[in-house]
N, C-alpha and C. Protein backbone atom coordinates (compact mmCIF):
# COMPACT_ATOMS: atom_id res chain seq x y z
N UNK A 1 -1.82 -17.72 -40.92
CA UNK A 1 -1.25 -16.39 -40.92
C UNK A 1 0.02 -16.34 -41.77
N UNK A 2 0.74 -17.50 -41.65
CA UNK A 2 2.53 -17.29 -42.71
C UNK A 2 2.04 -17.35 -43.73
N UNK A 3 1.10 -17.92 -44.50
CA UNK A 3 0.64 -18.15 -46.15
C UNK A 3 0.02 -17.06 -46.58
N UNK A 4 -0.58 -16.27 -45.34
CA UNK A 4 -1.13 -14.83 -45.99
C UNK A 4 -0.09 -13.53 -45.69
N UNK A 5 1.10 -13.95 -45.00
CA UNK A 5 2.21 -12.82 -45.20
C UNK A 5 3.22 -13.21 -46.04
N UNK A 6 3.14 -14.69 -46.47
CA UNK A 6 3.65 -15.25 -47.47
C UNK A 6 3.29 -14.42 -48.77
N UNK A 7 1.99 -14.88 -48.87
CA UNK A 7 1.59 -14.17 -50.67
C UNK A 7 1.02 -13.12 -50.37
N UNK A 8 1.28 -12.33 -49.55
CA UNK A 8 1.49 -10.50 -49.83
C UNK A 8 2.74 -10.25 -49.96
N UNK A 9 4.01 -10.96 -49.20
CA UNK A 9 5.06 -10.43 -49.71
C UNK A 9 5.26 -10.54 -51.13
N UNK A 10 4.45 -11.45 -51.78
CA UNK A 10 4.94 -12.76 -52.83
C UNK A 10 4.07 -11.82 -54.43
N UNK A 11 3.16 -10.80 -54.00
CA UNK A 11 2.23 -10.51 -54.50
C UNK A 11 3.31 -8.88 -54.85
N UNK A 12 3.81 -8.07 -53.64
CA UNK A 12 4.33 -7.10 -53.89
C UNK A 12 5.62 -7.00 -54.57
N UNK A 13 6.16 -8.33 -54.06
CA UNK A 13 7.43 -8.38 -54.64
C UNK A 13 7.78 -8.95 -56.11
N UNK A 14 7.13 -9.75 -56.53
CA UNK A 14 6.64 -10.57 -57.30
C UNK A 14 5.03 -11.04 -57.91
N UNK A 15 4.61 -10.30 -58.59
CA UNK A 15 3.67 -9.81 -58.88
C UNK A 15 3.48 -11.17 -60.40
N UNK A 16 4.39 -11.65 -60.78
CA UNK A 16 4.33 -12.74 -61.78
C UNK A 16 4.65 -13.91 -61.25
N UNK A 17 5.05 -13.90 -59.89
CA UNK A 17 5.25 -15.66 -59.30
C UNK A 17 4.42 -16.04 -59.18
N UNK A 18 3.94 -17.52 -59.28
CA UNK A 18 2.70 -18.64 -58.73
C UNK A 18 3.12 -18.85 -57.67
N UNK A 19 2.40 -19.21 -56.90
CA UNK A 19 2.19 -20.13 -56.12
C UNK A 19 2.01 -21.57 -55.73
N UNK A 20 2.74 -22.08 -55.00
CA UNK A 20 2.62 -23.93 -54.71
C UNK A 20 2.43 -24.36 -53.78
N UNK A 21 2.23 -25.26 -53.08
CA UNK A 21 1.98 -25.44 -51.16
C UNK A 21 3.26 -24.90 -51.14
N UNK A 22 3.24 -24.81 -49.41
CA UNK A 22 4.99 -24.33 -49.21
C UNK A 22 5.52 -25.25 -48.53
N UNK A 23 6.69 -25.75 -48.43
CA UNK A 23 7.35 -26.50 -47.31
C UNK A 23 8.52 -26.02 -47.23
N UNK A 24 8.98 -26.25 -45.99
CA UNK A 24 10.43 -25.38 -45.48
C UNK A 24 11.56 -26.07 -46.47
N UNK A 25 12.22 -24.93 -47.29
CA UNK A 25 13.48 -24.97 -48.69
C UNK A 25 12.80 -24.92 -49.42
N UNK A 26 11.72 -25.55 -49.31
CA UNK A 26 11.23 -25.43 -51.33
C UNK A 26 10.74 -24.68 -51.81
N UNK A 27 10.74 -24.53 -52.67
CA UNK A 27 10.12 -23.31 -53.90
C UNK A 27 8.80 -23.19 -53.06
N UNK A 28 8.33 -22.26 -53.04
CA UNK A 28 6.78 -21.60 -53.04
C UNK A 28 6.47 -21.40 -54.79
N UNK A 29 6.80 -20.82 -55.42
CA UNK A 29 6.53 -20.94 -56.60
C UNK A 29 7.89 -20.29 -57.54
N UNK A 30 6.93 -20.05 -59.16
CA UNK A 30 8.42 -19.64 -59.81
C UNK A 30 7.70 -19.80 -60.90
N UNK A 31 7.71 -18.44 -62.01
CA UNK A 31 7.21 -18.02 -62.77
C UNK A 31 8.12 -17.09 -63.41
N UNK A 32 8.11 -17.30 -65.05
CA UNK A 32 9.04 -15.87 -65.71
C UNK A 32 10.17 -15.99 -64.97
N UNK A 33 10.96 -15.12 -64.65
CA UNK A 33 12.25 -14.98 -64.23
C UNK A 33 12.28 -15.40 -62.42
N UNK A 34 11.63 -14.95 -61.69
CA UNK A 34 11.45 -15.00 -60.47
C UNK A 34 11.54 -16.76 -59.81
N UNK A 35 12.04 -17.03 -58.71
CA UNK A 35 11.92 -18.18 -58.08
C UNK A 35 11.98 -17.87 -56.23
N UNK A 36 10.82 -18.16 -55.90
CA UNK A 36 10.69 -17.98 -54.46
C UNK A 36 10.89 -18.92 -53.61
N UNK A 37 11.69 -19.13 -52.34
CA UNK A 37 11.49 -20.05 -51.52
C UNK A 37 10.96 -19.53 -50.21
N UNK A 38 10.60 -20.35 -49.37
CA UNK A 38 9.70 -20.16 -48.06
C UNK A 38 10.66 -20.79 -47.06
N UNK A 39 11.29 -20.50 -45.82
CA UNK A 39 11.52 -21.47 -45.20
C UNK A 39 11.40 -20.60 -43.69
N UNK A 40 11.03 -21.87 -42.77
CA UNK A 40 10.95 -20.99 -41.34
C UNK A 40 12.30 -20.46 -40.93
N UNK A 41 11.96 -19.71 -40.29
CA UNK A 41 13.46 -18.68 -39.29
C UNK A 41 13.34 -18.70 -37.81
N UNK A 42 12.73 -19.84 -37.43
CA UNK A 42 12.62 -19.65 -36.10
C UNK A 42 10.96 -19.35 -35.68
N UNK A 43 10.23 -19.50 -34.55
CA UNK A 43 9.08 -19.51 -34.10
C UNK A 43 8.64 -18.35 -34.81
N UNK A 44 8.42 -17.38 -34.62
CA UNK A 44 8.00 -16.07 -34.82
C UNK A 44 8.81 -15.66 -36.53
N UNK A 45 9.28 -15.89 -37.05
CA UNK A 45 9.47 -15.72 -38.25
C UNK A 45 9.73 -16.34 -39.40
N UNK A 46 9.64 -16.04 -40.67
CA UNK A 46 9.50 -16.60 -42.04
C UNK A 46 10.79 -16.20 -42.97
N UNK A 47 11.46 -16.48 -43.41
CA UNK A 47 12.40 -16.64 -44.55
C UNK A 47 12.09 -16.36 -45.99
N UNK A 48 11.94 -15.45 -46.51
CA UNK A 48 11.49 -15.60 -48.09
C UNK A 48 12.80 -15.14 -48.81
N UNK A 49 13.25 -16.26 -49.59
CA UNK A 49 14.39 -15.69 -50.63
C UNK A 49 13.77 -15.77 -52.07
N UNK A 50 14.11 -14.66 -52.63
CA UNK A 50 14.17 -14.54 -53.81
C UNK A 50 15.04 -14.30 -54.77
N UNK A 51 14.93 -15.49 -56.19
CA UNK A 51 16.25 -15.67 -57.22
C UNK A 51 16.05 -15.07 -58.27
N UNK A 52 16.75 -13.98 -59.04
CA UNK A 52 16.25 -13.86 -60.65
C UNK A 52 17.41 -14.23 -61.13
N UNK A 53 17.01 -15.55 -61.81
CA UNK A 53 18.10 -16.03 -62.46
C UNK A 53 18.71 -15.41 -63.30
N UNK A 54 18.18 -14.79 -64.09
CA UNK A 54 18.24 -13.85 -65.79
C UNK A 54 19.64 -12.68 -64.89
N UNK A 55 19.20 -12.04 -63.56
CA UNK A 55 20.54 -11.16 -63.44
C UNK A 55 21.48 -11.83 -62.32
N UNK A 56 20.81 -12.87 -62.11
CA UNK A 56 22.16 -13.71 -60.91
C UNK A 56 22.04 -12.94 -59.67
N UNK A 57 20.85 -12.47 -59.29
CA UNK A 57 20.55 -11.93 -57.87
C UNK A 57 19.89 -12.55 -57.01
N UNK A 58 20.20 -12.85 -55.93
CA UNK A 58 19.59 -13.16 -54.50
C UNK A 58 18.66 -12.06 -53.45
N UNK A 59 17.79 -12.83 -53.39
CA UNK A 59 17.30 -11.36 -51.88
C UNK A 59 17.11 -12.51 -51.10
N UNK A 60 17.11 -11.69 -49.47
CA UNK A 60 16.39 -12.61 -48.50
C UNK A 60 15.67 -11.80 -47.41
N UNK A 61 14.68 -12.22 -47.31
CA UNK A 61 13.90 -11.65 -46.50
C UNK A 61 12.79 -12.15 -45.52
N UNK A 62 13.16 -11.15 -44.05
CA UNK A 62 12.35 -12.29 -42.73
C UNK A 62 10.90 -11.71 -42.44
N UNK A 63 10.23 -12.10 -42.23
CA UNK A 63 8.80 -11.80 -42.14
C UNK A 63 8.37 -11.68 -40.33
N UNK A 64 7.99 -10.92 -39.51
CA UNK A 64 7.43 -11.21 -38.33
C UNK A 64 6.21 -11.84 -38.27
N UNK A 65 5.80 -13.17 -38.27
CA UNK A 65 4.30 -13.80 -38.20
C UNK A 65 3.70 -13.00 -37.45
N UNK A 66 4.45 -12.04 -36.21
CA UNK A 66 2.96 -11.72 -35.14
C UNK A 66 2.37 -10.21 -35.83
N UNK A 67 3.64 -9.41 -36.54
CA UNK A 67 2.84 -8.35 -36.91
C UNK A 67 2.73 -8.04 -38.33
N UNK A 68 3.42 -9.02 -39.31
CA UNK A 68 4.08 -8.94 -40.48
C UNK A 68 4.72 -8.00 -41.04
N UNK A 69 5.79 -7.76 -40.15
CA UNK A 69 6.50 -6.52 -40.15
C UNK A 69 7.99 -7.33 -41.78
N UNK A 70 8.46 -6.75 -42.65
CA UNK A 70 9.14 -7.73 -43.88
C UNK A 70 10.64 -6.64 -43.54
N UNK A 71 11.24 -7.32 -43.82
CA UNK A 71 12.68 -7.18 -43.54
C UNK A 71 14.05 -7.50 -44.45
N UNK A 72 14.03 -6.83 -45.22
CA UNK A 72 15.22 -6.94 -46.39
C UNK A 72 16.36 -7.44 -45.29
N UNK A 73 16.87 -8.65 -45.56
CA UNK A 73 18.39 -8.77 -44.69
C UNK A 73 19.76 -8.89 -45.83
N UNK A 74 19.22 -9.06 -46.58
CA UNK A 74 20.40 -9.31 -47.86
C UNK A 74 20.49 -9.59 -49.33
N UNK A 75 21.05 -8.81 -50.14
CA UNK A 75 20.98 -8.58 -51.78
C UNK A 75 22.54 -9.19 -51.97
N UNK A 76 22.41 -10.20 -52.82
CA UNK A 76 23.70 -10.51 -53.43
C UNK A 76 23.44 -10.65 -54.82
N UNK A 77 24.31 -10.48 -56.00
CA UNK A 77 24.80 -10.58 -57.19
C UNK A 77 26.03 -11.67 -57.30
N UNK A 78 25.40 -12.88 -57.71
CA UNK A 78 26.17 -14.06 -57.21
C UNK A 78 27.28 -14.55 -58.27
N UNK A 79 27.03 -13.68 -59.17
CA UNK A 79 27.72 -13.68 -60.84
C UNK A 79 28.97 -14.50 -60.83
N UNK A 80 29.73 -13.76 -59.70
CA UNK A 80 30.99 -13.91 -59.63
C UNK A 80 31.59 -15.31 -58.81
N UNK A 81 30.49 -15.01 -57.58
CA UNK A 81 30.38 -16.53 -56.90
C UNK A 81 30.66 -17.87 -57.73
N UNK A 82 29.29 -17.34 -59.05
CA UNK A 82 29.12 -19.12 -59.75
C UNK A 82 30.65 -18.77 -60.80
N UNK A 83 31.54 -18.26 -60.80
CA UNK A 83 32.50 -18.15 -61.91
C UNK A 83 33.54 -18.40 -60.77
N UNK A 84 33.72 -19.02 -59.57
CA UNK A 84 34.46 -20.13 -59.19
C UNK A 84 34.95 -21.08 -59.19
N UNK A 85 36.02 -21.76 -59.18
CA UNK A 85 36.40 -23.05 -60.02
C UNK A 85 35.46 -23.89 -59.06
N UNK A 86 36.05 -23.97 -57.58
CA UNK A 86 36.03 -24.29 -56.41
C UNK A 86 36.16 -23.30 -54.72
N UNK A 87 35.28 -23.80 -53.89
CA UNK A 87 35.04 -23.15 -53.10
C UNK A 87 34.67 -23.95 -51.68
N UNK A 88 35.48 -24.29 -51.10
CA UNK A 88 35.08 -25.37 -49.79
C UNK A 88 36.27 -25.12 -48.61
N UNK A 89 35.82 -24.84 -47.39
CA UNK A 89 36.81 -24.70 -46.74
C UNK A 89 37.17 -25.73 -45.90
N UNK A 90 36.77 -26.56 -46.05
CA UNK A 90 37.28 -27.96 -45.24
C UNK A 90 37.83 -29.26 -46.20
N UNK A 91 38.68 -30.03 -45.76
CA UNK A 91 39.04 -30.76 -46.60
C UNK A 91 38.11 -31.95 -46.55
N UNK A 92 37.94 -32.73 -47.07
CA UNK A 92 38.46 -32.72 -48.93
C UNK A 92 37.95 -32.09 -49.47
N UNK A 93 39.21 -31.32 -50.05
CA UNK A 93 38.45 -30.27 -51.27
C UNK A 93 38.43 -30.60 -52.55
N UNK A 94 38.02 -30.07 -53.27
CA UNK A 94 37.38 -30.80 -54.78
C UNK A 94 38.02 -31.05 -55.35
N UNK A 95 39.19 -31.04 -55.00
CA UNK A 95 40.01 -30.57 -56.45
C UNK A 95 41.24 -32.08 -55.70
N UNK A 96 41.27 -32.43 -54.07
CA UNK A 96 41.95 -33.52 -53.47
C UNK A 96 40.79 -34.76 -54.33
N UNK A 97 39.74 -34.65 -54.07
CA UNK A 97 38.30 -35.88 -54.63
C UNK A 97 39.17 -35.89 -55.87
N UNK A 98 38.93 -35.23 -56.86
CA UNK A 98 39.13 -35.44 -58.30
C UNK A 98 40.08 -36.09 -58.30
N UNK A 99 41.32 -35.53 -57.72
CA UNK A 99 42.96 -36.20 -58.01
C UNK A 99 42.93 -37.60 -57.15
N UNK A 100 42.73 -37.90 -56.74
CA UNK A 100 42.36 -39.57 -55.87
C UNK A 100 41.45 -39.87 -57.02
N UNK A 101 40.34 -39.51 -57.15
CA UNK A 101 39.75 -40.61 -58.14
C UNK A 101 40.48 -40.60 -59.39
N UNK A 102 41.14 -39.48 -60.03
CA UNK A 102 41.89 -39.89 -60.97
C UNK A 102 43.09 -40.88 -61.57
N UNK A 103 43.54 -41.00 -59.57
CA UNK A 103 44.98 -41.98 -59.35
C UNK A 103 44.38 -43.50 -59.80
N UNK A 104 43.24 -43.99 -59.47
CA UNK A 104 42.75 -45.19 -59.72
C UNK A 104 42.50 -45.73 -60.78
């Protein structure tokens, strides 16, 4: 049942992605601009994110296995994200790593 609400989401949303086995994080497929991953969300639901690299957008979206009900939970434009030097909120932060390995 997840592989056939898998590639209907995969089919509407993405109409140029392939397909690959799926395993939870990894790509389901990725074709042309598009890159899909699959990962579970818990018993009763499915995870599908989708990347277009070309505009630096994220989607994510949860699937209900029992009725395949699809669920937009989140659109990001990560543009700005990847134009971060650094980004970690616990120490060591990247920038403490670098300067220690540099002291040596």
């Amino acid at each position: 049942m997840a592989s056939l609400v898998t590639a209907a989401v995969m089919a509407v949303l993405a109409p140029q992605v392939g397909f690959a086995q799926r395993a939870p994080q990894a790509p389901v497929g990725s074709s042309g601009n598009l890159i899909a991953l699959a990962a579970s969300a818990g018993d009763q639901r499915q995870q599908i994110t989708i990347i277009d690299p070309g505009t630096q957008v994220v989607g994510v979206y949860h699937i209900d296995l029992a009725n395949g009900e699809i669920t937009l939970k989140s659109v990001r434009n990560i543009h700005w994200d990847l134009q971060l030097s650094e980004f970690n909120p616990k120490s060591p932060l990247p920038h403490e790593i670098r300067s220690s390995l540099e002291r040596r």
